[in-house]
PDB file of N, CA and C in Angstrom:
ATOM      1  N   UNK A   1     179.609 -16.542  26.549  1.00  0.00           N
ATOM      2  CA  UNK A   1     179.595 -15.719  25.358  1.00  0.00           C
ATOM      3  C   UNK A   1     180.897 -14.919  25.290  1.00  0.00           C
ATOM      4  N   UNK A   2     181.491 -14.885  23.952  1.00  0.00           N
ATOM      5  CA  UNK A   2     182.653 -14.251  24.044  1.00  0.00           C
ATOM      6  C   UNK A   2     182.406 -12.224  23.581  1.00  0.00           C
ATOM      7  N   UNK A   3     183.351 -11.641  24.089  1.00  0.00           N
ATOM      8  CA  UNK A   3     183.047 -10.119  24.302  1.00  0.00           C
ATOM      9  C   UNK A   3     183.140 -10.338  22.590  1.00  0.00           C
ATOM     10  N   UNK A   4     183.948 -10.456  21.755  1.00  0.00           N
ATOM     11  CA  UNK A   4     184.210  -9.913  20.270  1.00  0.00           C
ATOM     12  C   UNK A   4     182.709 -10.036  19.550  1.00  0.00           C
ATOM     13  N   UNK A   5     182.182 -10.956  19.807  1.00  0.00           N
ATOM     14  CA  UNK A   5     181.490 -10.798  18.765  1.00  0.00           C
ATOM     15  C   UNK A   5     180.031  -9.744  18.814  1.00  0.00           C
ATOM     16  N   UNK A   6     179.850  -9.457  20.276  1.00  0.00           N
ATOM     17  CA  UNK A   6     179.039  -8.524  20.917  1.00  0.00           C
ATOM     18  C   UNK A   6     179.788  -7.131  20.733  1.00  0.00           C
ATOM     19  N   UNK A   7     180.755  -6.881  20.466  1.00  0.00           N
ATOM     20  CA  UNK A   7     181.482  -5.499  19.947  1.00  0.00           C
ATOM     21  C   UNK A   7     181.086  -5.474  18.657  1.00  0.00           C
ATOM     22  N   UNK A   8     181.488  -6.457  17.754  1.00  0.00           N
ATOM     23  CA  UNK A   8     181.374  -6.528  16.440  1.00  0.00           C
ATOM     24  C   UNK A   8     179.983  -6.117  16.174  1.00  0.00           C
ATOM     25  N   UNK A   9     179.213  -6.955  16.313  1.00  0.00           N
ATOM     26  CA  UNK A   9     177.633  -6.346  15.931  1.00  0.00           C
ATOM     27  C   UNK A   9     177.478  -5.095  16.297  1.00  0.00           C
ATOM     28  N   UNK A  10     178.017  -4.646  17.613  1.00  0.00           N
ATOM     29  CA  UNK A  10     177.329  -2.921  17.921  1.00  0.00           C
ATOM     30  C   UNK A  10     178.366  -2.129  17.454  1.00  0.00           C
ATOM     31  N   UNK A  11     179.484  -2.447  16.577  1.00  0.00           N
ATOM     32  CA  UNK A  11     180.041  -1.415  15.842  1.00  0.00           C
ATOM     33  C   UNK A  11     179.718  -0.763  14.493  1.00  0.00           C
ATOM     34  N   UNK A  12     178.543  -1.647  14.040  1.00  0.00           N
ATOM     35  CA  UNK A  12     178.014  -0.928  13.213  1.00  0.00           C
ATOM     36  C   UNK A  12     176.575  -0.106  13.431  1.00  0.00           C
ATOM     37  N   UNK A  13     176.415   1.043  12.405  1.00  0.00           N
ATOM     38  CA  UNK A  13     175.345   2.076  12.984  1.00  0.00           C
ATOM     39  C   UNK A  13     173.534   1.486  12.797  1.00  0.00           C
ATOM     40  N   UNK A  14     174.264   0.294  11.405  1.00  0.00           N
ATOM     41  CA  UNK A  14     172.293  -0.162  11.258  1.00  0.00           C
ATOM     42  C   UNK A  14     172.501  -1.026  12.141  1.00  0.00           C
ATOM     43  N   UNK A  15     173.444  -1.718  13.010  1.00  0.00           N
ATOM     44  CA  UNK A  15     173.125  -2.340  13.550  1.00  0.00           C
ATOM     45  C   UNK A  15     172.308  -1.947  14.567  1.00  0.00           C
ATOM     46  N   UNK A  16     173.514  -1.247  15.874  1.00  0.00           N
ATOM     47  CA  UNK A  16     172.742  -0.198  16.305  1.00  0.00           C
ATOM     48  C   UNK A  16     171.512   0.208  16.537  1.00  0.00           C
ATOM     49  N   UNK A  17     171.034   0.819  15.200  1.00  0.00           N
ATOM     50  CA  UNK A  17     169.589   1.145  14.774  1.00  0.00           C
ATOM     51  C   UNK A  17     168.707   0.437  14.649  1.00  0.00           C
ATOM     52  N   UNK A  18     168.831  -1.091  14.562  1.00  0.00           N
ATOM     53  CA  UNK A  18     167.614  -2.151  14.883  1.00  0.00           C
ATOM     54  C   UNK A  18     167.878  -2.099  16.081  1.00  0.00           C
ATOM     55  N   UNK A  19     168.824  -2.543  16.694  1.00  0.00           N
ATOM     56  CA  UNK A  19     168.924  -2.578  18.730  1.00  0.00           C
ATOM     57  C   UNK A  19     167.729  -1.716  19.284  1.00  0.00           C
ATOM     58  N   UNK A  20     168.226  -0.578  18.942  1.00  0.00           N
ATOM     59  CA  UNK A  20     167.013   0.799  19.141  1.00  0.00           C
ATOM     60  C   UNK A  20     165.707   0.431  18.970  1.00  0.00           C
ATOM     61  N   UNK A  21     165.273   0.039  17.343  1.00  0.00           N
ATOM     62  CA  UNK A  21     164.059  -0.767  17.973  1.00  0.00           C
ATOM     63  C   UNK A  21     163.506  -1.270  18.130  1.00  0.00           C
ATOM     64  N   UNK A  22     164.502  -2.946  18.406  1.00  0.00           N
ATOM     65  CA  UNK A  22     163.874  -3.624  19.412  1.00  0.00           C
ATOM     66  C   UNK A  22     164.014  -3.568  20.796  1.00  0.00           C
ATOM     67  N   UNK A  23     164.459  -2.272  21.251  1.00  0.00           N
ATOM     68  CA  UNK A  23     164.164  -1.477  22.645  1.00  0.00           C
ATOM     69  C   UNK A  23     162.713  -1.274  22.595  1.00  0.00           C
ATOM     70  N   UNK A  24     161.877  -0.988  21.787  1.00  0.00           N
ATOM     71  CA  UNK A  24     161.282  -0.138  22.270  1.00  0.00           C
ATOM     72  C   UNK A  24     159.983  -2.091  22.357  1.00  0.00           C
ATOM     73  N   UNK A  25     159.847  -2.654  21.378  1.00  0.00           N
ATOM     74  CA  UNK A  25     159.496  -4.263  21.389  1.00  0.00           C
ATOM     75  C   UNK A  25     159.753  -4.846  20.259  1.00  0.00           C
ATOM     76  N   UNK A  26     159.377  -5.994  20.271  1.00  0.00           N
ATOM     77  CA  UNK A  26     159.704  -7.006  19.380  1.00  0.00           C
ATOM     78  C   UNK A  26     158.592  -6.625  17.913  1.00  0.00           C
ATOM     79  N   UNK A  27     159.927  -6.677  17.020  1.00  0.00           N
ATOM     80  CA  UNK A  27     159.406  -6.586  15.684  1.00  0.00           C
ATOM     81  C   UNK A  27     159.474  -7.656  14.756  1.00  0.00           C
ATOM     82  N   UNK A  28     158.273  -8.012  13.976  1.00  0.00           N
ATOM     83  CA  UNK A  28     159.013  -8.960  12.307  1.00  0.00           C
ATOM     84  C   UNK A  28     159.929  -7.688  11.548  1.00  0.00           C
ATOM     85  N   UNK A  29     160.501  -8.787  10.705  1.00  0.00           N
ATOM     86  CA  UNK A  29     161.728  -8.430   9.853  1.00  0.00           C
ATOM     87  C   UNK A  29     160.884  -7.067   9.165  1.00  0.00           C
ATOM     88  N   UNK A  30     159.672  -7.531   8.290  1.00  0.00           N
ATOM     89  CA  UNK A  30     159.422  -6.219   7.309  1.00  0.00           C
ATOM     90  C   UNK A  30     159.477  -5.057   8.016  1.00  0.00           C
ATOM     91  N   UNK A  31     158.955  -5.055   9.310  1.00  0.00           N
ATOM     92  CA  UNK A  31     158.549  -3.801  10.153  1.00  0.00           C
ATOM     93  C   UNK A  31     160.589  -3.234  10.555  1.00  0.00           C
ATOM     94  N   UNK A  32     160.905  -4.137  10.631  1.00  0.00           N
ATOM     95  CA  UNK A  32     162.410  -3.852  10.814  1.00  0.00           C
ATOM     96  C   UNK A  32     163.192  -3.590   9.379  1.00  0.00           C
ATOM     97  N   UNK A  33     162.765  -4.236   8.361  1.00  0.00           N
ATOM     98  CA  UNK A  33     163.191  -3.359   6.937  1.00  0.00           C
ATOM     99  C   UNK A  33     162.783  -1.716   6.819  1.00  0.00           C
ATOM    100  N   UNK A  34     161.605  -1.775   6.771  1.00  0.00           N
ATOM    101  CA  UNK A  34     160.880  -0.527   6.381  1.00  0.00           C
ATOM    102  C   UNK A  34     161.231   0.753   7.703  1.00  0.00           C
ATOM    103  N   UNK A  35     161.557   0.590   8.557  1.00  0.00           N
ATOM    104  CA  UNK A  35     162.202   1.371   9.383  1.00  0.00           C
ATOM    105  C   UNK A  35     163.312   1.535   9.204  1.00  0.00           C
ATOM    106  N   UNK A  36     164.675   0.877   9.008  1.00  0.00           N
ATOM    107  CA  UNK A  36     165.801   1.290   8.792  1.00  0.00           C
ATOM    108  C   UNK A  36     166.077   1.289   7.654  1.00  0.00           C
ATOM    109  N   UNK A  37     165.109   1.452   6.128  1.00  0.00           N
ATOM    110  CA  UNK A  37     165.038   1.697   5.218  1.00  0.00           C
ATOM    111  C   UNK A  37     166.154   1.281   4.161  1.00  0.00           C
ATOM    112  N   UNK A  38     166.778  -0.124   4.919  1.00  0.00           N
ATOM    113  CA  UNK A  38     167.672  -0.999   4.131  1.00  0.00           C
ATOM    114  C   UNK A  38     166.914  -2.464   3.527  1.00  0.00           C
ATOM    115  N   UNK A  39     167.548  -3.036   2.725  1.00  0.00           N
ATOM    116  CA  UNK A  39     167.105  -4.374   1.703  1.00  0.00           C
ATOM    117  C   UNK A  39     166.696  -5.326   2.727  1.00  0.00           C
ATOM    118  N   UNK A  40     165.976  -5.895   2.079  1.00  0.00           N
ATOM    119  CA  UNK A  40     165.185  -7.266   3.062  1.00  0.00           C
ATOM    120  C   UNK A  40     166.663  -8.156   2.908  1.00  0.00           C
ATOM    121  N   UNK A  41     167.335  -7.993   2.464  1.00  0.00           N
ATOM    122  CA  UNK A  41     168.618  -9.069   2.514  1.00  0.00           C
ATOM    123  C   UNK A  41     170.006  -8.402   3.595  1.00  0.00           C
ATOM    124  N   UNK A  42     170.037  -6.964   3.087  1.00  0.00           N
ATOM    125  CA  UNK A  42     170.724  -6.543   4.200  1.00  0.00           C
ATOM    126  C   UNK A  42     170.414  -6.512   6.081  1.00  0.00           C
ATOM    127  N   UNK A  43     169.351  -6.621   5.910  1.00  0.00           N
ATOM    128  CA  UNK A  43     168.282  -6.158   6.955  1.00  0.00           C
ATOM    129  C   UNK A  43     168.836  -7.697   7.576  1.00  0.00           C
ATOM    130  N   UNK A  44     167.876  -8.676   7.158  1.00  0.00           N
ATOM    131  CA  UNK A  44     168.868 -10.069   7.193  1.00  0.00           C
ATOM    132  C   UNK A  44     170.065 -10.274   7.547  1.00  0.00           C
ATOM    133  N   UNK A  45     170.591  -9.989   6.594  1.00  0.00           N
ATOM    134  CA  UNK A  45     171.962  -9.900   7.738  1.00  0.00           C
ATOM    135  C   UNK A  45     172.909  -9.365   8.635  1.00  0.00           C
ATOM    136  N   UNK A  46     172.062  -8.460   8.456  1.00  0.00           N
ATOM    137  CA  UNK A  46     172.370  -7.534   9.802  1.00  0.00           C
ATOM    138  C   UNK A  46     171.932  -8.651  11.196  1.00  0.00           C
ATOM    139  N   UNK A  47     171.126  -8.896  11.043  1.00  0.00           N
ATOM    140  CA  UNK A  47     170.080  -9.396  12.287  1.00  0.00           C
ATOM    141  C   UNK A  47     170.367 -11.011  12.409  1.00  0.00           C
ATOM    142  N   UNK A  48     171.338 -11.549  11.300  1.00  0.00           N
ATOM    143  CA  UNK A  48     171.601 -12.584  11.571  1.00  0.00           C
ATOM    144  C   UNK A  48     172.715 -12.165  12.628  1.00  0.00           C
ATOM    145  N   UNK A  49     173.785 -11.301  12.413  1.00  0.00           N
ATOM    146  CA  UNK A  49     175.015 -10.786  12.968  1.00  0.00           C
ATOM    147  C   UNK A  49     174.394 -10.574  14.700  1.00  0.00           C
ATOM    148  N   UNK A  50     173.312  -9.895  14.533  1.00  0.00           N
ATOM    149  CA  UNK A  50     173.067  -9.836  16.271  1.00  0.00           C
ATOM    150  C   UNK A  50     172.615 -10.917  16.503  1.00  0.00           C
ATOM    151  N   UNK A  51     171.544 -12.139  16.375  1.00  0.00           N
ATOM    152  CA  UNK A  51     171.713 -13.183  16.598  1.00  0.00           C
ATOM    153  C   UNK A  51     172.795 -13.839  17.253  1.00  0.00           C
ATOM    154  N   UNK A  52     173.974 -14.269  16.471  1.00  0.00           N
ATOM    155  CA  UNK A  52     174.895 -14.824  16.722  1.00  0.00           C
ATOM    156  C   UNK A  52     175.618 -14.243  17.837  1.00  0.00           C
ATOM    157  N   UNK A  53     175.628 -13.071  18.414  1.00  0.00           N
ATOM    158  CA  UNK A  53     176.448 -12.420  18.832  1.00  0.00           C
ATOM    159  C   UNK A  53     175.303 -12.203  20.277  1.00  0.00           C
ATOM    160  N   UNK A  54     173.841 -12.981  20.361  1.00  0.00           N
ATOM    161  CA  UNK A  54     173.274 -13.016  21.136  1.00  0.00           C
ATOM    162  C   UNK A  54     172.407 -12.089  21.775  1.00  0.00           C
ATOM    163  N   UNK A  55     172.579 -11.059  20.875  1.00  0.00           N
ATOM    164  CA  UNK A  55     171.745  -9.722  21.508  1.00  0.00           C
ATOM    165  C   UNK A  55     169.997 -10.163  21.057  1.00  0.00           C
ATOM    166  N   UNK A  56     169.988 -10.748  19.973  1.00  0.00           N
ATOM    167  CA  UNK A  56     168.323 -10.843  19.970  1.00  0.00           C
ATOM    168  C   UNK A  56     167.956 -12.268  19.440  1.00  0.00           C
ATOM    169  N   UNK A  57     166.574 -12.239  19.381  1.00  0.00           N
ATOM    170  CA  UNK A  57     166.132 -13.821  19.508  1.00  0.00           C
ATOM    171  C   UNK A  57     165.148 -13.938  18.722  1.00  0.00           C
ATOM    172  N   UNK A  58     164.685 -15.036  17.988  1.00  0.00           N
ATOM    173  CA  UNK A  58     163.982 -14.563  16.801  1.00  0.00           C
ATOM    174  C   UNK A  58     162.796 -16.123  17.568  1.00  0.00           C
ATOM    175  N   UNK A  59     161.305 -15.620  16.528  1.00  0.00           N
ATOM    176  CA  UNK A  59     160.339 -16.720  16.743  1.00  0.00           C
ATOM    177  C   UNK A  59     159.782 -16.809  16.064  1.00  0.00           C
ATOM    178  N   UNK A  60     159.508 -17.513  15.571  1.00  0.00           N
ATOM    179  CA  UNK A  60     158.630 -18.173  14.444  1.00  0.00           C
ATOM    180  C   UNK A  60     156.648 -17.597  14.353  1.00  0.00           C
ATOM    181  N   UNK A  61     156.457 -16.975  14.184  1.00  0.00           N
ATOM    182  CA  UNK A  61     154.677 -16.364  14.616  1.00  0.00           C
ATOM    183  C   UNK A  61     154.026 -16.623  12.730  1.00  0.00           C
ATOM    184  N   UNK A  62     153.324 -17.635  12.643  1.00  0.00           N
ATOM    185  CA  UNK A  62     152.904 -18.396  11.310  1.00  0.00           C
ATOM    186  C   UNK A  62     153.859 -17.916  10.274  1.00  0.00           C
ATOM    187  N   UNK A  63     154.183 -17.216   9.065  1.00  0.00           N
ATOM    188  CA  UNK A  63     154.602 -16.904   8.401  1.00  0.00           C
ATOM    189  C   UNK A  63     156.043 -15.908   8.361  1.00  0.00           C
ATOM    190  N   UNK A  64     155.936 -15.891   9.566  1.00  0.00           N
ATOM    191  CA  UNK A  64     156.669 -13.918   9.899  1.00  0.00           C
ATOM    192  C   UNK A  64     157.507 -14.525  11.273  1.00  0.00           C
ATOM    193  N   UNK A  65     158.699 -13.781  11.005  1.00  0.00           N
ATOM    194  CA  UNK A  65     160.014 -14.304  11.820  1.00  0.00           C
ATOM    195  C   UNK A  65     160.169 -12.872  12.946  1.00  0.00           C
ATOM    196  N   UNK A  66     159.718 -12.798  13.853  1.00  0.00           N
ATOM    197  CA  UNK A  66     160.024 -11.832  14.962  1.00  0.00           C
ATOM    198  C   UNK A  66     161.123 -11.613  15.922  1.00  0.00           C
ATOM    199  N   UNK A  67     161.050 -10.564  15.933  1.00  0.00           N
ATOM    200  CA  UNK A  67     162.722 -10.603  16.658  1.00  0.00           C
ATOM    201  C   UNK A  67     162.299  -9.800  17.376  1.00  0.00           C
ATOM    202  N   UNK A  68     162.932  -9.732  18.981  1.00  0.00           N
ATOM    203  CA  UNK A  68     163.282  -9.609  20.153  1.00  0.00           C
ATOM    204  C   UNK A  68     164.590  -9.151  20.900  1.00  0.00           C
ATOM    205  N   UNK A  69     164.536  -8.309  21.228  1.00  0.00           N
ATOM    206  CA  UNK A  69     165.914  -8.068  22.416  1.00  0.00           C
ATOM    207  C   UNK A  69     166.342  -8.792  23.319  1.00  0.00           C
ATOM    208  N   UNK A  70     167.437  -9.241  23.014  1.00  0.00           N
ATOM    209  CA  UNK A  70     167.965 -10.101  24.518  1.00  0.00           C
ATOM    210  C   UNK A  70     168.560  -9.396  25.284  1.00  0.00           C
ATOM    211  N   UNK A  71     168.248  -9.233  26.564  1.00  0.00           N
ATOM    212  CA  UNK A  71     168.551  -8.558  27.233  1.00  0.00           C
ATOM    213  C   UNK A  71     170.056  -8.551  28.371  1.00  0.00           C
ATOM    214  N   UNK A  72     170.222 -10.123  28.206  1.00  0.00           N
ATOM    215  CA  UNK A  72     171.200 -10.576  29.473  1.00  0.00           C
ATOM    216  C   UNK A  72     172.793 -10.173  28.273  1.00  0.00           C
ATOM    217  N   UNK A  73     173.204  -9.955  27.249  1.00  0.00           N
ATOM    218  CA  UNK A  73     174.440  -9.151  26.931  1.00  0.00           C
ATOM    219  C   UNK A  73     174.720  -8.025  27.026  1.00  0.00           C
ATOM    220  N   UNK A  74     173.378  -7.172  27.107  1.00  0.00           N
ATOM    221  CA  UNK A  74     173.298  -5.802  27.294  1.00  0.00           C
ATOM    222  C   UNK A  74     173.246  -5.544  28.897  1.00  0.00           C
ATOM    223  N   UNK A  75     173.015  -6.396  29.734  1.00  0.00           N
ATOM    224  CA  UNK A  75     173.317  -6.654  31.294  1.00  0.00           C
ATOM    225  C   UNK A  75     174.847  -6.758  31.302  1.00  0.00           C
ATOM    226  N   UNK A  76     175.081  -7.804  30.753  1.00  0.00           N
ATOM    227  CA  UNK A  76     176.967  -8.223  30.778  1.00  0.00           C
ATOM    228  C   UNK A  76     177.356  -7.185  30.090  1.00  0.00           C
ATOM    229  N   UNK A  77     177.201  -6.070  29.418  1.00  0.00           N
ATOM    230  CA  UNK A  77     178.040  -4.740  28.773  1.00  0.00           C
ATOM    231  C   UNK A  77     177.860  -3.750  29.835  1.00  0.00           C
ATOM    232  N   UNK A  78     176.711  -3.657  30.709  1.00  0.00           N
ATOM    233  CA  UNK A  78     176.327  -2.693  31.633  1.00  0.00           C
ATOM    234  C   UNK A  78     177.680  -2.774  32.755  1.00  0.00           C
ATOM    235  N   UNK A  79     177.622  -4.348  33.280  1.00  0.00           N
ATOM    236  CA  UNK A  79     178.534  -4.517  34.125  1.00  0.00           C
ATOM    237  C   UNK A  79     179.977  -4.281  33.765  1.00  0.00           C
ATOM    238  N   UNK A  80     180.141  -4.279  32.530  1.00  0.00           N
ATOM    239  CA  UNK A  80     181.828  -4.317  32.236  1.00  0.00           C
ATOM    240  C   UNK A  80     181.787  -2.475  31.996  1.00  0.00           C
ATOM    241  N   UNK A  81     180.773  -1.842  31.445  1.00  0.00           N
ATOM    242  CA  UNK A  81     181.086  -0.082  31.488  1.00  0.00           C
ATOM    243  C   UNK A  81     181.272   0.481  33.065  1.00  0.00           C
ATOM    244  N   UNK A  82     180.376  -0.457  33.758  1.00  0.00           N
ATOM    245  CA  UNK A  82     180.267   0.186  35.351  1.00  0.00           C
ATOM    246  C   UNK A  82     181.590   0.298  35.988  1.00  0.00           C
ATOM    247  N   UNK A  83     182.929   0.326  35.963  1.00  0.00           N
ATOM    248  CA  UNK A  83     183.913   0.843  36.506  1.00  0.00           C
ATOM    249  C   UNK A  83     184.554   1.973  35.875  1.00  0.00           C
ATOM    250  N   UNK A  84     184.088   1.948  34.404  1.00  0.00           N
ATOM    251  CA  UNK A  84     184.495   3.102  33.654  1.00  0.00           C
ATOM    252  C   UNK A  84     183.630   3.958  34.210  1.00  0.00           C
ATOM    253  N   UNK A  85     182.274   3.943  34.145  1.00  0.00           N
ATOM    254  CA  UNK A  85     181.070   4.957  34.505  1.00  0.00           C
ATOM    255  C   UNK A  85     181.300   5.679  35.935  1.00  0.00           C
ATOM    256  N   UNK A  86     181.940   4.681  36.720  1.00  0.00           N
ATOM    257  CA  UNK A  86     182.350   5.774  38.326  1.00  0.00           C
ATOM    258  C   UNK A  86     183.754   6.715  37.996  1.00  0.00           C
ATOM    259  N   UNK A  87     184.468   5.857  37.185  1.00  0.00           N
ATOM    260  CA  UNK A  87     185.500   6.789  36.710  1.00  0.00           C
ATOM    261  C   UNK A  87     185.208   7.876  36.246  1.00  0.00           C
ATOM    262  N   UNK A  88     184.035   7.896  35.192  1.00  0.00           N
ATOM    263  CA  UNK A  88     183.154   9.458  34.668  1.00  0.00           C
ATOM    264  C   UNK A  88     182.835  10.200  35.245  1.00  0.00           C
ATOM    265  N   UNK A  89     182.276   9.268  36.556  1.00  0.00           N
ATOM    266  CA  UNK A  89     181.708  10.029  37.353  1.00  0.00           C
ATOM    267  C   UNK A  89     182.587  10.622  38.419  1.00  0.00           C
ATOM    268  N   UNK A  90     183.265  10.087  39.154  1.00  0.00           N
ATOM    269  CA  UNK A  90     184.290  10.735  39.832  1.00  0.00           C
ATOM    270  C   UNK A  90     185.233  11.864  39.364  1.00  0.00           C
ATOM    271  N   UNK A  91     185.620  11.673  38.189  1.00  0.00           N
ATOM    272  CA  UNK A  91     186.018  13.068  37.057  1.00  0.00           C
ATOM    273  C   UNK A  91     184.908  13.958  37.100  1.00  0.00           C
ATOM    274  N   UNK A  92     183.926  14.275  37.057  1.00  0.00           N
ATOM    275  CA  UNK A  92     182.927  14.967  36.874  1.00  0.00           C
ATOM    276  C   UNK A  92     183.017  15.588  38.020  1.00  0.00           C
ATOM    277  N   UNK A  93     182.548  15.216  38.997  1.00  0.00           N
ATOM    278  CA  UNK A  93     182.296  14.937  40.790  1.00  0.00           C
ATOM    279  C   UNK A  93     183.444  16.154  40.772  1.00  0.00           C
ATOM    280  N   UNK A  94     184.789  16.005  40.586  1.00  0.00           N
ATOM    281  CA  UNK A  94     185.660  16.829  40.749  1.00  0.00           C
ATOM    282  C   UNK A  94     185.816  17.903  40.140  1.00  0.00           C
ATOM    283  N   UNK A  95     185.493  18.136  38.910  1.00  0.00           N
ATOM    284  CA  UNK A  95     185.568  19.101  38.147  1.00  0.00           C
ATOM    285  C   UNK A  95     184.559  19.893  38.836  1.00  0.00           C
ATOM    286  N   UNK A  96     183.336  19.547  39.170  1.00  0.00           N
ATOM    287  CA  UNK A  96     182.247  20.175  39.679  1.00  0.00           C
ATOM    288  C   UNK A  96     182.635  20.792  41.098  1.00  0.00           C
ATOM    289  N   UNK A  97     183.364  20.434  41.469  1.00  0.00           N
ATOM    290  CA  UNK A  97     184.037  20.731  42.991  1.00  0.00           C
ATOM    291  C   UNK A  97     184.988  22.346  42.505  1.00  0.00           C
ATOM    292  N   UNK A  98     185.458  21.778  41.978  1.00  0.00           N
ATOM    293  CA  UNK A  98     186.877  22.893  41.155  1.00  0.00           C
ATOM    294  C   UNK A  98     186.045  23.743  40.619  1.00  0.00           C
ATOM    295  N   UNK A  99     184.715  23.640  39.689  1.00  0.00           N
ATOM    296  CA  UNK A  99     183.884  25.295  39.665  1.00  0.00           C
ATOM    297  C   UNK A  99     183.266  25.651  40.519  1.00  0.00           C
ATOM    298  N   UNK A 100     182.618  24.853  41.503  1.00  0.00           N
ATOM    299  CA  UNK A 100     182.266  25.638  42.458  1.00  0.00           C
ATOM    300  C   UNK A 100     183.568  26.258  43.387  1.00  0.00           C
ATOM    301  N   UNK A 101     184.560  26.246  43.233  1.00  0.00           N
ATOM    302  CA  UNK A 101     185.094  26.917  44.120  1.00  0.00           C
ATOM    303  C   UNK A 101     185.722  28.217  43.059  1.00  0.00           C
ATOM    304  N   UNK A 102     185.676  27.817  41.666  1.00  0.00           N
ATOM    305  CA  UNK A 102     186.576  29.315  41.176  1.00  0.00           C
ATOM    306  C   UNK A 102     184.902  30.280  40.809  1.00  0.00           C
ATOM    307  N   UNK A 103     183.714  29.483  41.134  1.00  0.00           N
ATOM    308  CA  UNK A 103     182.347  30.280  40.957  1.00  0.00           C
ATOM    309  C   UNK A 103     182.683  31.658  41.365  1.00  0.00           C
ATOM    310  N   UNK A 104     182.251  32.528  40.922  1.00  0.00           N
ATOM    311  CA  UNK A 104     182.769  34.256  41.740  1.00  0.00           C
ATOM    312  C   UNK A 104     180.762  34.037  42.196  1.00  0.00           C
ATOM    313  N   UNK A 105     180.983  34.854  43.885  1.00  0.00           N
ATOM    314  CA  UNK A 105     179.866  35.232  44.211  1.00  0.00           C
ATOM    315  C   UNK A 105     178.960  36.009  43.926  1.00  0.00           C
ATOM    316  N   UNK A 106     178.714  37.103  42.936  1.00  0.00           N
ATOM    317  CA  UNK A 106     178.065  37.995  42.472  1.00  0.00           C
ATOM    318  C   UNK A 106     178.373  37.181  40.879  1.00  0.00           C
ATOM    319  N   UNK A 107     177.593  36.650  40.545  1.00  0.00           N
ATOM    320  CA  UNK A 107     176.801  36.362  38.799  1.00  0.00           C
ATOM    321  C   UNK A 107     177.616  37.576  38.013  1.00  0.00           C
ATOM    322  N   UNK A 108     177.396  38.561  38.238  1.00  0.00           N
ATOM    323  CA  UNK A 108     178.184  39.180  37.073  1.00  0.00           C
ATOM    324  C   UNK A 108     179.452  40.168  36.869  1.00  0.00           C
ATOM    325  N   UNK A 109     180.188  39.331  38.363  1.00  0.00           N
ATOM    326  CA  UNK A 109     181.651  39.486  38.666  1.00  0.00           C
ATOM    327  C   UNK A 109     182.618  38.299  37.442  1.00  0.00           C
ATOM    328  N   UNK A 110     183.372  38.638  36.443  1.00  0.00           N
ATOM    329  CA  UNK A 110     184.020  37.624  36.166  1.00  0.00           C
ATOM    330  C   UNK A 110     184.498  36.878  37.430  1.00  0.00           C
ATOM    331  N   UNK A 111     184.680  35.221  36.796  1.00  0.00           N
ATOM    332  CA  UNK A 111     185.666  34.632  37.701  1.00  0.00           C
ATOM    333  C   UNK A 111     187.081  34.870  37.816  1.00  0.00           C
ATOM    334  N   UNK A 112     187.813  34.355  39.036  1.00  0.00           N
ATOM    335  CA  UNK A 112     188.908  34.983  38.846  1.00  0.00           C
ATOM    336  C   UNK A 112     189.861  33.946  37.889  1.00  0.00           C
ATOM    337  N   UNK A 113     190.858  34.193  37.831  1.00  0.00           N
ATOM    338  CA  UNK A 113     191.997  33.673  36.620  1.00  0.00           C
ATOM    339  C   UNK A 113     192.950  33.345  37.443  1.00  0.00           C
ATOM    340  N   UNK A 114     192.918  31.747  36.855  1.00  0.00           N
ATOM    341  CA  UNK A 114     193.973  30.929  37.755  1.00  0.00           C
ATOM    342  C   UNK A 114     195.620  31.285  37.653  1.00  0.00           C
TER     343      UNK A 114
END
């Protein structure tokens, strides 16, 4: 799967906003119209766009087209943030180091001034 087209779909906000919820489970389309309170045609193609781009998966249930979260691109995005995320975290880690040391011991001593 190529990264662009998995950016592309989650750069928009309705997109987004179906992702959300089909986090929570798998919905038909109407239940996914009437929640993000866009056109049964926009809605559509919105959800064709994640399709293609592999984030969700659709099934046929008699009349009514259900869609699903795929989960293994949102695995492959986890892994590609995870070197940024220790980077966050190691920035953090330090900053947190650096107030605890300009912390003044008495609460309602200002700290001192670098």
């Amino acid at each position: 799967m190529s990264d662009a087209p998995l950016w592309t779909a989650l750069a928009d906000p309705h997109r987004r906003a179906i992702v959300a919820l089909l986090l929570e489970r798998p919905r038909p389309v109407g239940e996914i119209v009437e929640a993000c309170g866009l056109s049964q045609p926009s809605t559509s193609k919105h959800l064709r766009v994640l399709r293609e781009a592999g984030l969700v998966r659709v099934r046929q249930d008699a009349q009514r087209r259900v869609y699903a979260l795929d989960p293994a691109p949102i695995a492959e995005l986890d892994a590609w943030l995870a070197p940024y995320r220790e980077l966050w975290n190691r920035s953090l880690d330090k900053l947190g180091r650096r107030l605890d040391r300009t912390a003044p011991d008495d609460p309602e001593e200002p700290a001192p001034k670098d």
